[in-house]
Each structure stands twice: as C-alpha cells, then as structure tokens.
C-alpha atoms as a PDB file:
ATOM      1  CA  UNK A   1     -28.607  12.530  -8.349  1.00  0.00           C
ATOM      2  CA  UNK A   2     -26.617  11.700 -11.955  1.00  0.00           C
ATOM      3  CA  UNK A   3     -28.891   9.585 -14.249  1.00  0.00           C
ATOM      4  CA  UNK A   4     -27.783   6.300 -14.483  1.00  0.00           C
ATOM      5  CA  UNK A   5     -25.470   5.088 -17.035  1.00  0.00           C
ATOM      6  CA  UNK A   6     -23.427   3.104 -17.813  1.00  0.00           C
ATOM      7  CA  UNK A   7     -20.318   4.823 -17.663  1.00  0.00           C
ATOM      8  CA  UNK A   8     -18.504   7.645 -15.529  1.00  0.00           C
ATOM      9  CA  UNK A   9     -16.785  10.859 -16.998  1.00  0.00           C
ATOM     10  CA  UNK A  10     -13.374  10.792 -16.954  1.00  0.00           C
ATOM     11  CA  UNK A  11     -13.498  13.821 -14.560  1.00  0.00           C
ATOM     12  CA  UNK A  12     -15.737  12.008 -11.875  1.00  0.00           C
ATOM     13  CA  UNK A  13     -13.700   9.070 -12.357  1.00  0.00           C
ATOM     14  CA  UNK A  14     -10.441  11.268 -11.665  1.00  0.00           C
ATOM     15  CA  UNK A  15     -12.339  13.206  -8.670  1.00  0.00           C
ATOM     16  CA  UNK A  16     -13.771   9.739  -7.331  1.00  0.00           C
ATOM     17  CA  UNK A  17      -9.418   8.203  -7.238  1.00  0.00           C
ATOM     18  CA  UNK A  18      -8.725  11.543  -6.150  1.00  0.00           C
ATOM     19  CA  UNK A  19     -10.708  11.305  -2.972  1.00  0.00           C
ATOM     20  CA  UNK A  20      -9.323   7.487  -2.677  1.00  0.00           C
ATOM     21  CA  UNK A  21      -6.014   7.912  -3.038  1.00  0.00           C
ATOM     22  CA  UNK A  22      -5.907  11.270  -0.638  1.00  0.00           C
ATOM     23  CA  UNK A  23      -8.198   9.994   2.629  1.00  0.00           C
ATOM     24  CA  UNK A  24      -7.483   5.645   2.578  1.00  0.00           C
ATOM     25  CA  UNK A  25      -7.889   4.756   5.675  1.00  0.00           C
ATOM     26  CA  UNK A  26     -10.982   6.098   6.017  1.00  0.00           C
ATOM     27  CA  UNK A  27     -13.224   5.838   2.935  1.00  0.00           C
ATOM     28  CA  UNK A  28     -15.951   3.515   2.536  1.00  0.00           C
ATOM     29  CA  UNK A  29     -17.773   2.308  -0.395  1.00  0.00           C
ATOM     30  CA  UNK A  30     -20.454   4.389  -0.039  1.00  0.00           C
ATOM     31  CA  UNK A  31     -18.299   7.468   0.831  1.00  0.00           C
ATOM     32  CA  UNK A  32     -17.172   7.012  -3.133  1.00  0.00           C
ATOM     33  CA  UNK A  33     -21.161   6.293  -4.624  1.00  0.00           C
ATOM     34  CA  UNK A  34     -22.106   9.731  -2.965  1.00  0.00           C
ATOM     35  CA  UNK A  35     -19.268  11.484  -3.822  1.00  0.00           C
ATOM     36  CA  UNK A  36     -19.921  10.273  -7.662  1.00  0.00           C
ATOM     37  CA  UNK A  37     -23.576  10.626  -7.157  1.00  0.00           C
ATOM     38  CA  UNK A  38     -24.529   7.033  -7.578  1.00  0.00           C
ATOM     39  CA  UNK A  39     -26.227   5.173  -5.028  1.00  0.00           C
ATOM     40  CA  UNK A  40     -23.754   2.252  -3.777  1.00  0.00           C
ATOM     41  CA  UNK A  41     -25.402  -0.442  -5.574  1.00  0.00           C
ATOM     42  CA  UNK A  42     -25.150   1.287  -9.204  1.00  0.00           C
ATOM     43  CA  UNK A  43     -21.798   2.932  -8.346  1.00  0.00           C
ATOM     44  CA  UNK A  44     -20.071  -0.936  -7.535  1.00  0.00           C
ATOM     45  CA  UNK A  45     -21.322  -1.814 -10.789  1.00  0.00           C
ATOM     46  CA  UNK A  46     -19.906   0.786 -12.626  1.00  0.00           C
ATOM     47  CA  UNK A  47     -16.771   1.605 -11.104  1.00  0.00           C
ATOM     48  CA  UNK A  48     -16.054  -2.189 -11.576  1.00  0.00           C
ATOM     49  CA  UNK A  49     -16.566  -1.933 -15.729  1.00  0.00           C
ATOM     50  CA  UNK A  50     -14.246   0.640 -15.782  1.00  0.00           C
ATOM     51  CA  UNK A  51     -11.181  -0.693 -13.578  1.00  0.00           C
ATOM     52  CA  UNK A  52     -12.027  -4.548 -13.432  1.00  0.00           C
ATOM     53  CA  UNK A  53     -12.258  -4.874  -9.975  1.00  0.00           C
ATOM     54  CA  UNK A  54     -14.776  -3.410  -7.069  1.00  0.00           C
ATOM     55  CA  UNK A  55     -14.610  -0.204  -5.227  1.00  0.00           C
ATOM     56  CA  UNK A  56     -14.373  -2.111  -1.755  1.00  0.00           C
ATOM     57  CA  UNK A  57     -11.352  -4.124  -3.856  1.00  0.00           C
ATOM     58  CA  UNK A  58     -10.124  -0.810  -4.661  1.00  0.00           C
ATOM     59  CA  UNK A  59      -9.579   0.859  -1.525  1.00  0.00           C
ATOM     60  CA  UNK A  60      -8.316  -2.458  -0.166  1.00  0.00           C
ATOM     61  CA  UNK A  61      -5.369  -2.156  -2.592  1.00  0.00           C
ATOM     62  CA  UNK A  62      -5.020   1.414  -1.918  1.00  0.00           C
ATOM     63  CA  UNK A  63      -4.504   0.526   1.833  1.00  0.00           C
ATOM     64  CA  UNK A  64      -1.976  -2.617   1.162  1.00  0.00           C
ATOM     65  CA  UNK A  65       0.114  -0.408  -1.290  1.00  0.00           C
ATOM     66  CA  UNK A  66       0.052   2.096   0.998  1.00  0.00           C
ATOM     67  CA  UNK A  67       1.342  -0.244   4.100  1.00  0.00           C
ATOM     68  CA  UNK A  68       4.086  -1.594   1.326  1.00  0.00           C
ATOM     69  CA  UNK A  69       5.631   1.648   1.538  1.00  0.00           C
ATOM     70  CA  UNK A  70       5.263   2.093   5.208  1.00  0.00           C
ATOM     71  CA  UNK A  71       6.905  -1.227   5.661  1.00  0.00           C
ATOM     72  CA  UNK A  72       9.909  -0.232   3.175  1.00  0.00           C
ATOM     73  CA  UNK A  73      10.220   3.227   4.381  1.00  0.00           C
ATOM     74  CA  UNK A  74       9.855   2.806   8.168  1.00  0.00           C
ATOM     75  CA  UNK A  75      10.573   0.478  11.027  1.00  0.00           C
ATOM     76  CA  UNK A  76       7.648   0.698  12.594  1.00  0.00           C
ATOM     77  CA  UNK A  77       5.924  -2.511  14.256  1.00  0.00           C
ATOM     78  CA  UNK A  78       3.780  -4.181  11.721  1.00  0.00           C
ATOM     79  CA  UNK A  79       0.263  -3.742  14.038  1.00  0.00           C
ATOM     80  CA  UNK A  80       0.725   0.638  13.976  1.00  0.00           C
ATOM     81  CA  UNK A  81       1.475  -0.325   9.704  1.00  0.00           C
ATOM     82  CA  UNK A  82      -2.105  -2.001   9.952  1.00  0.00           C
ATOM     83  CA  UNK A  83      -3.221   0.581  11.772  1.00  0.00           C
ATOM     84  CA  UNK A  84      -2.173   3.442   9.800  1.00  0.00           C
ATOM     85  CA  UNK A  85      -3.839   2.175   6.776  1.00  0.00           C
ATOM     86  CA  UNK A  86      -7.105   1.351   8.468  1.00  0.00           C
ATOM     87  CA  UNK A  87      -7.270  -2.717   9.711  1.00  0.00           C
ATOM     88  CA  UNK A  88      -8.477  -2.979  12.926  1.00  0.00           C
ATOM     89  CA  UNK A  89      -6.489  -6.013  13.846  1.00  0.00           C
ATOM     90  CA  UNK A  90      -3.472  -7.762  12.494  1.00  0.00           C
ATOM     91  CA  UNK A  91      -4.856 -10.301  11.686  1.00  0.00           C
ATOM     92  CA  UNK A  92      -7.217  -9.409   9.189  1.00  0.00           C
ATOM     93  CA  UNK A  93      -4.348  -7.510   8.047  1.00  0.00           C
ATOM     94  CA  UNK A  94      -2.094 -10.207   7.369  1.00  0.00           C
ATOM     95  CA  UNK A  95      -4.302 -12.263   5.679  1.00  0.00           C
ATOM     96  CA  UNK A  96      -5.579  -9.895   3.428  1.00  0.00           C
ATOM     97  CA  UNK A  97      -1.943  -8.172   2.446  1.00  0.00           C
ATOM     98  CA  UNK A  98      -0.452 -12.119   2.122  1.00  0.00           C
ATOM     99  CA  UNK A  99      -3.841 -12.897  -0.401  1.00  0.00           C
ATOM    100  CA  UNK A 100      -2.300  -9.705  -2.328  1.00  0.00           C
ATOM    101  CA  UNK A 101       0.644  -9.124  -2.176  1.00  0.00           C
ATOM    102  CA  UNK A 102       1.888 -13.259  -1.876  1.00  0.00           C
ATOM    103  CA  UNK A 103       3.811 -12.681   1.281  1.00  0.00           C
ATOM    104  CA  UNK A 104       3.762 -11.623   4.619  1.00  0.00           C
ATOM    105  CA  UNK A 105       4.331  -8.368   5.746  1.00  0.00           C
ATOM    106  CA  UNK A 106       7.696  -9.459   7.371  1.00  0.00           C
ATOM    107  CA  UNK A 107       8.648 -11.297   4.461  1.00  0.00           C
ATOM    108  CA  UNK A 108       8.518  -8.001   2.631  1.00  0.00           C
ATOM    109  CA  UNK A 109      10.817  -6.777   4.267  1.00  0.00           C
ATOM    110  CA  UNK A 110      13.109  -9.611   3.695  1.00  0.00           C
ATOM    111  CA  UNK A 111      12.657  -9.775   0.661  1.00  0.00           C
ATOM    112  CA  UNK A 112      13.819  -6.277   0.357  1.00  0.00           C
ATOM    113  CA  UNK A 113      16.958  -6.730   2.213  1.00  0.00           C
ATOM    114  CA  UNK A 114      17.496  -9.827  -0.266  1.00  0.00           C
ATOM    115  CA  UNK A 115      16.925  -7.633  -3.169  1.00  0.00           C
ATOM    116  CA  UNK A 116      19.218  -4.667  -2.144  1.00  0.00           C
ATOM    117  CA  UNK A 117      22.207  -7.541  -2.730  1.00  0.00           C
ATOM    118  CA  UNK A 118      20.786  -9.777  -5.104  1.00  0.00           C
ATOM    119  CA  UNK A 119      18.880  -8.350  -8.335  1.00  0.00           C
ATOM    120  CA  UNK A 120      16.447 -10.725  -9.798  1.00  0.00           C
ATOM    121  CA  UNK A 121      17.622 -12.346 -12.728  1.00  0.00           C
ATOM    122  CA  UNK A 122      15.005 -13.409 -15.795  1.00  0.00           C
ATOM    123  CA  UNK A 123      13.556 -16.321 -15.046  1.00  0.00           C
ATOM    124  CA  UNK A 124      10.253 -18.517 -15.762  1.00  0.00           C
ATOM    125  CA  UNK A 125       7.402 -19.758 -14.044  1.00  0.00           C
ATOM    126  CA  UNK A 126       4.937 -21.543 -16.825  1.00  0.00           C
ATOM    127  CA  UNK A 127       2.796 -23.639 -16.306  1.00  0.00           C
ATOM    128  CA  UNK A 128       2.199 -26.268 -19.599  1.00  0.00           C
ATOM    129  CA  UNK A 129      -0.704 -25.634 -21.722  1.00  0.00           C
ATOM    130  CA  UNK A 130      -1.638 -27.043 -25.498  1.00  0.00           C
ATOM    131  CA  UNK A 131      -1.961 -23.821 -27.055  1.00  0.00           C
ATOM    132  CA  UNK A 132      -0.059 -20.533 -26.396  1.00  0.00           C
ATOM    133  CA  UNK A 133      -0.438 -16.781 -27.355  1.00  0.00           C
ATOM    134  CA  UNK A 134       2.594 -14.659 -28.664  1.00  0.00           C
ATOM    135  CA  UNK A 135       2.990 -11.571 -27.522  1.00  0.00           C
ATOM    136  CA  UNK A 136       4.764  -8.448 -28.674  1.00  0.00           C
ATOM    137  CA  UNK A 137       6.212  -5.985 -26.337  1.00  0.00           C
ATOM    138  CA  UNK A 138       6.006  -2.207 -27.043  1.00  0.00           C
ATOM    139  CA  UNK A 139       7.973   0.054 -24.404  1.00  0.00           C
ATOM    140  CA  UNK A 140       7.734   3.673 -24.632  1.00  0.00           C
ATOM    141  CA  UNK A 141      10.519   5.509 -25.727  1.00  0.00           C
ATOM    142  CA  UNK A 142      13.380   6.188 -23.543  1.00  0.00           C
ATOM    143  CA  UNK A 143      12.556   3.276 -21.379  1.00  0.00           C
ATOM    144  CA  UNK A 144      15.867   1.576 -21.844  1.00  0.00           C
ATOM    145  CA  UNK A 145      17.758   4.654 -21.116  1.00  0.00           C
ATOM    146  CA  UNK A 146      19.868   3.178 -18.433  1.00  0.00           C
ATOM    147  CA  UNK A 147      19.987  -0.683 -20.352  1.00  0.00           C
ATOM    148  CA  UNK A 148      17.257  -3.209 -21.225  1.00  0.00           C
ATOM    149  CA  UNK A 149      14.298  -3.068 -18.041  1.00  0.00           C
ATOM    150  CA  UNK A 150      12.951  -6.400 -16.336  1.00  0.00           C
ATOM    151  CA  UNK A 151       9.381  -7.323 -18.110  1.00  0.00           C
ATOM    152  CA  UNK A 152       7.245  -9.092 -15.915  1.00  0.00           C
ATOM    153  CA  UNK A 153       4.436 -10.758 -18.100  1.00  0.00           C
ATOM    154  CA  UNK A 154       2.187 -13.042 -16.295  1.00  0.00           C
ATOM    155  CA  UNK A 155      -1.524 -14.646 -16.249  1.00  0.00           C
ATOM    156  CA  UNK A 156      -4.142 -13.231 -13.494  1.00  0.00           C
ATOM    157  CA  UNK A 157      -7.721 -14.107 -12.497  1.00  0.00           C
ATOM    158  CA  UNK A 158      -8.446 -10.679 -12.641  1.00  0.00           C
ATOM    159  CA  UNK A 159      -7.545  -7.522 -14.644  1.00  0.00           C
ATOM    160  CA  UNK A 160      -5.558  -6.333 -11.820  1.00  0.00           C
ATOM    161  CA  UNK A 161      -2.059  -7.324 -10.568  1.00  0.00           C
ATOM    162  CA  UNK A 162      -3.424  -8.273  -7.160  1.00  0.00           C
ATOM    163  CA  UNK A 163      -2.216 -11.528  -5.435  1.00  0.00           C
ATOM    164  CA  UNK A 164       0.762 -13.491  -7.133  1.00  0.00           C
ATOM    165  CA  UNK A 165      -0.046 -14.203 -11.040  1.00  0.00           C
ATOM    166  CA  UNK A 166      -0.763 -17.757 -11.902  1.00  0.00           C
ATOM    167  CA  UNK A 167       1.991 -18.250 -14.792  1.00  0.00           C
ATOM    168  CA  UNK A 168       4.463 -15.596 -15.985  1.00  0.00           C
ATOM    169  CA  UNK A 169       7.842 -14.632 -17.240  1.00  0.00           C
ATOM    170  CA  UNK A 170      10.505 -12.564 -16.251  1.00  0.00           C
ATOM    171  CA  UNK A 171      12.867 -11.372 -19.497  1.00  0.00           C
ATOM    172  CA  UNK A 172      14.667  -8.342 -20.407  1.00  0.00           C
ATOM    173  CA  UNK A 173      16.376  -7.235 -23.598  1.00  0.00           C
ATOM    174  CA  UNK A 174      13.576  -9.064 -26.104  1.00  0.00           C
ATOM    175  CA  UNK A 175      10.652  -7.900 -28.019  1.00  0.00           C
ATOM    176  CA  UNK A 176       8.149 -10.654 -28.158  1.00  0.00           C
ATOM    177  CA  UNK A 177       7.807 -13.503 -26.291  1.00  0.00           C
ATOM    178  CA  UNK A 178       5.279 -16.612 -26.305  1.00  0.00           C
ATOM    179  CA  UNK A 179       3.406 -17.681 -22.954  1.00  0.00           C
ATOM    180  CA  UNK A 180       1.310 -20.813 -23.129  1.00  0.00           C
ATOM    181  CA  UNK A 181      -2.256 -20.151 -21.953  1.00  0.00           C
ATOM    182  CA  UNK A 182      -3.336 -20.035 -17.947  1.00  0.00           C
ATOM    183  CA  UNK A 183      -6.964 -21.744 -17.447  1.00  0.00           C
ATOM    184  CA  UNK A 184      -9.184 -19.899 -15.280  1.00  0.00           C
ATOM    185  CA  UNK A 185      -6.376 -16.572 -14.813  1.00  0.00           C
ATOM    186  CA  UNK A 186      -6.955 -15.394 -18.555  1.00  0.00           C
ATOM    187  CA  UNK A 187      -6.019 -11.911 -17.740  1.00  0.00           C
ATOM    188  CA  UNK A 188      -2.331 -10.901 -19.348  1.00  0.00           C
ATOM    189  CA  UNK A 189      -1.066  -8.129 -17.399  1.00  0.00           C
ATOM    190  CA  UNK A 190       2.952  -6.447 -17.547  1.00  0.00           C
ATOM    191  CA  UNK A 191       5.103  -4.552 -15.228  1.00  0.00           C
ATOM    192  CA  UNK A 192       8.462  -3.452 -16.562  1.00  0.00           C
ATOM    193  CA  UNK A 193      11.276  -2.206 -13.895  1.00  0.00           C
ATOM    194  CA  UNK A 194      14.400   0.180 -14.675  1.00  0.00           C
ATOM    195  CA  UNK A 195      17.742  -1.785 -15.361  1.00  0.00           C
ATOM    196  CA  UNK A 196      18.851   0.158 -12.219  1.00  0.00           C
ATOM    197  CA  UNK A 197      16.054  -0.269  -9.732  1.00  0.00           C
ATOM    198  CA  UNK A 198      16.483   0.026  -6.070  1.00  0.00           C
ATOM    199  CA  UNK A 199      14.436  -2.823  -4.161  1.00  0.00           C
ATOM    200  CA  UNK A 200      11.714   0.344  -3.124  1.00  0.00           C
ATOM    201  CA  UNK A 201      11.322   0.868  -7.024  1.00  0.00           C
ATOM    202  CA  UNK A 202      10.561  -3.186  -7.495  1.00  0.00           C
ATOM    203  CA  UNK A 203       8.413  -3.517  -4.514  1.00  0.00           C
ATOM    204  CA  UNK A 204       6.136  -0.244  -4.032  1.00  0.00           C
ATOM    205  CA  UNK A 205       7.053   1.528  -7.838  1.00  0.00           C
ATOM    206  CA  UNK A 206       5.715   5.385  -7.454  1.00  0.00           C
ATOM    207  CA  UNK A 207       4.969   5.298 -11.546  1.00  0.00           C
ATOM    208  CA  UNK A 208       5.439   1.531 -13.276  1.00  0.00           C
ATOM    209  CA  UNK A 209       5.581   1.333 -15.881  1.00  0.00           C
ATOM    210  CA  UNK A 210       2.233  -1.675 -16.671  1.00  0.00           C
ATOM    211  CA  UNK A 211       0.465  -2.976 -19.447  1.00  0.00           C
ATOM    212  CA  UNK A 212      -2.923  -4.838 -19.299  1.00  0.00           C
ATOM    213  CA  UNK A 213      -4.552  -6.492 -22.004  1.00  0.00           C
ATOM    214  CA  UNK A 214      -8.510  -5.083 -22.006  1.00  0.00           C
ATOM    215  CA  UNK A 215     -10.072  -8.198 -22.687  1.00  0.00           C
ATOM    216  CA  UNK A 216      -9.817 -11.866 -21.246  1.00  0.00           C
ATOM    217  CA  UNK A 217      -7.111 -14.422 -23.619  1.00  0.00           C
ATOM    218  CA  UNK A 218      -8.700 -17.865 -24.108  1.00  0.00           C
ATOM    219  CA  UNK A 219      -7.035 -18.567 -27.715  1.00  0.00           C
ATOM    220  CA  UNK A 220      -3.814 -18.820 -29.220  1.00  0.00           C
ATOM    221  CA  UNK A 221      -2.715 -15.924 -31.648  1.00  0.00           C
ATOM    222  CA  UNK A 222      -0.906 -13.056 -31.071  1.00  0.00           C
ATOM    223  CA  UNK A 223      -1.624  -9.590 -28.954  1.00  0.00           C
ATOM    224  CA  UNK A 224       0.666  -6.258 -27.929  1.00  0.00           C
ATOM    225  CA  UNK A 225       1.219  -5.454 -24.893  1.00  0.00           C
ATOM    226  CA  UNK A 226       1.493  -1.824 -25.175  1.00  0.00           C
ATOM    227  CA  UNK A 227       3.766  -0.601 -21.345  1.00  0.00           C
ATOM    228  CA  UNK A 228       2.544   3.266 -20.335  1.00  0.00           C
ATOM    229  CA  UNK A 229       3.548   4.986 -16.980  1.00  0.00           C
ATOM    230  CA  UNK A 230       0.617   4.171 -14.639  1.00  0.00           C
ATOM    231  CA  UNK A 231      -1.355   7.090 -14.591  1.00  0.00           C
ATOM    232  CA  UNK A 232      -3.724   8.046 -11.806  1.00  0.00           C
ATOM    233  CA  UNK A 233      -7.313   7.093 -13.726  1.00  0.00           C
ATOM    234  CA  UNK A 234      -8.691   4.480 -11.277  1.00  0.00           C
ATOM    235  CA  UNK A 235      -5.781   1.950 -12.469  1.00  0.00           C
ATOM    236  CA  UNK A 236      -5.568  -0.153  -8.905  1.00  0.00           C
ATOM    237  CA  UNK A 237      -1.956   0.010  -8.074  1.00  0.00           C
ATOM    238  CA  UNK A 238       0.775  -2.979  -8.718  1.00  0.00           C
ATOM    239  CA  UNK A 239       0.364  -5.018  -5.056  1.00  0.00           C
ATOM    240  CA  UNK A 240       2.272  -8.110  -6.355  1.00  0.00           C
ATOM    241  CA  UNK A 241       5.632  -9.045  -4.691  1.00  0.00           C
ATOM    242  CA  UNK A 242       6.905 -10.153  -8.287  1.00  0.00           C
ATOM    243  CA  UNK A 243      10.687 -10.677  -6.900  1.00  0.00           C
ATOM    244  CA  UNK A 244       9.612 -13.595  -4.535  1.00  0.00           C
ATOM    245  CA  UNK A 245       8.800 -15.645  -7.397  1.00  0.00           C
ATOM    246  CA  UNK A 246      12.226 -15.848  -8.654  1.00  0.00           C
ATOM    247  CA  UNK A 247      14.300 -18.418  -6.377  1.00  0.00           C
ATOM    248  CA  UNK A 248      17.249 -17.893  -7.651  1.00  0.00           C
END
C-alpha cells in the first residue's frame, strides 16, 4: 500500500487517467483507489486536490464526453448512446448529461445541425455585480493561424467546465477583457475555438485549447488567463454546450 500523502506522482496520476480514459464504462471509484494504491476514502480526497472535482465526478464526465461524440458521430438511438457509455437507463442518463452538458441529448444534436449553418457570433451573458476583475488573455503561439479564435471566458461553481457557466463572455480578436464578479461560481475558466471550427470541434473538441484560473476569484483586480492545449493529466474534459448560450 503507498503511504499516505497528500499528493500523487505525476506518473500515477497519468497511469490512474490512463486507465479512465481507456475502460469508461466500466470503472468504478474504487477500481481507480486500487489501481493508485489508496484505499477509496484517501484516494477521493486526493484525486479531488489535484483536479477540483471527485473521481466518481470524473468518470461521470468521461462517460458524457464520451456519449457527446457518439451522438455527433453516429445516429444511433439515444438509449444504445447511454448504454455504450455505461447508464443503465435513460433516464438517469438524461438527467445527468442535461445537469452537464445544459441540454438534452437531442438538443445536441440540434444544436449541431444549427451550428454547421450558423457560427456563433461574440456575444455576452453577465450578470451585474459591484466589483469586477480584468483579465488578460495569453494564447499560445500560432493560435490565430487561421484568424482571431472564439474565447469563451465564464464563471463556474467548480474548477471544471461541467454544467453551463453562471456568467461569461464570448469575444474574439481582443486581449483583455473585464467580467464583473459571479457570487457563489467564483471559478474563471476559458475555452478558445479555431476561427474555422466545424460544429464537432465546438461541441466534443479532441485538444481545446482551456485555461483555468487555480484558485477561487472573490475580489476585483486583475489575473491571466494563460490558454494551453488540454493535455491528458487528470484535466476533466470540456462537457459544456457553450454554443447554446448564444441566441443569436
């Protein structure tokens, strides 16, 4: 059995996603404590200081990202998608993937047809607040290759772009911006899309480029967001539908 810590290597952190990422449907929570050597208990806790949310949260995201792309990719009836990814009834399944991703699983695919025609366009969802944060964008280079990407910047409960964010804004082509505050979502968290994105690349991105700020924003001032391809270190992937907020 490891001691216990406080922390996980970086390699049984990258073994531990491996093993997520590669058998989904299946995995349990305490499939990933005794592959990491933890016993569940300890193994929640620290999994959850180094990605922000909870294994059991993790592999729920794996298995909704995972039916995004079935749903996108396939034409399969949405109960085999649920299925496939390890619900045992719709139901559950439709509830949880509309709590994550903000719409239903038909909707998705509606939304993708909308998409394929109609772009989103920058646009902002706000919500008032007395003091506000400014906040500098840093892209990595070559990231405007093909013209100035979307930059999705928005306010979550959690340090994970799970569920729809509670305040954000959609801009392209500027390098800071300034967001009011969000009470009680005080998570900032980015997603930036290519200036040529296909709906599959906005929906279920393979590599997004993200950005998420370590540490909870209460206070005005300023910060960086600083956008890196998502790499595969226990990150939880992007679930939010971020196009169905603009209804334009």
């Amino acid at each position: 059995m490891t001691p216990l810590t406080q922390s996980l290597t970086e390699g049984t952190l990258a073994s531990v996603v491996d093993l997520a990422r590669t058998q989904t449907a299946t995995l349990t929570v305490a499939d990933l404590a005794e592959h990491a050597g933890y016993s569940p208990f300890h193994f929640s806790r620290i999994f959850s200081s180094h990605v922000g949310i909870g294994p059991g949260q993790y592999l729920t995201a794996l298995r909704i990202d995972e039916a995004k792309r079935l749903l996108l990719t396939g034409d399969e009836p949405i109960i085999d998608v649920a299925t496939a990814v390890g619900f045992e009834s719709l139901s559950s399944f439709s509830r949880r993937f509309h709590a994550t991703v903000g719409v239903a699983p038909g909707q998705l695919r509606r939304l993708a047809e909308h998409l394929s025609s109609r772009p989103p366009r920058p646009f902002t969802l706000l919500r008032p607040h007395p003091s506000s944060l400014r906040v500098h964008l840093e892209l990595p280079p070559g990231s405007d290759a093909r013209g100035d990407p979307s930059v999705w910047v928005g306010w979550y409960p959690y340090p994970a772009p799970i569920g729809l964010p509670r305040s954000g804004v959609l801009v392209s082509g500027v390098p800071h911006l300034d967001l009011p505050l969000c009470d009680g979502a005080p998570f900032l968290l980015g997603f930036a899309v290519p200036a040529q994105a296909d709906p599959l690349d906005m929906l279920v991105p393979e590599s997004p480029l993200v950005a998420v700020h370590p540490a909870p924003l209460r206070d005005g001032g300023e910060v960086t967001l600083r956008f890196s391809a998502q790499a595969a270190s226990g990150r939880p992937p992007l679930l939010s539908a971020l196009p169905s907020l603009c209804r334009s």
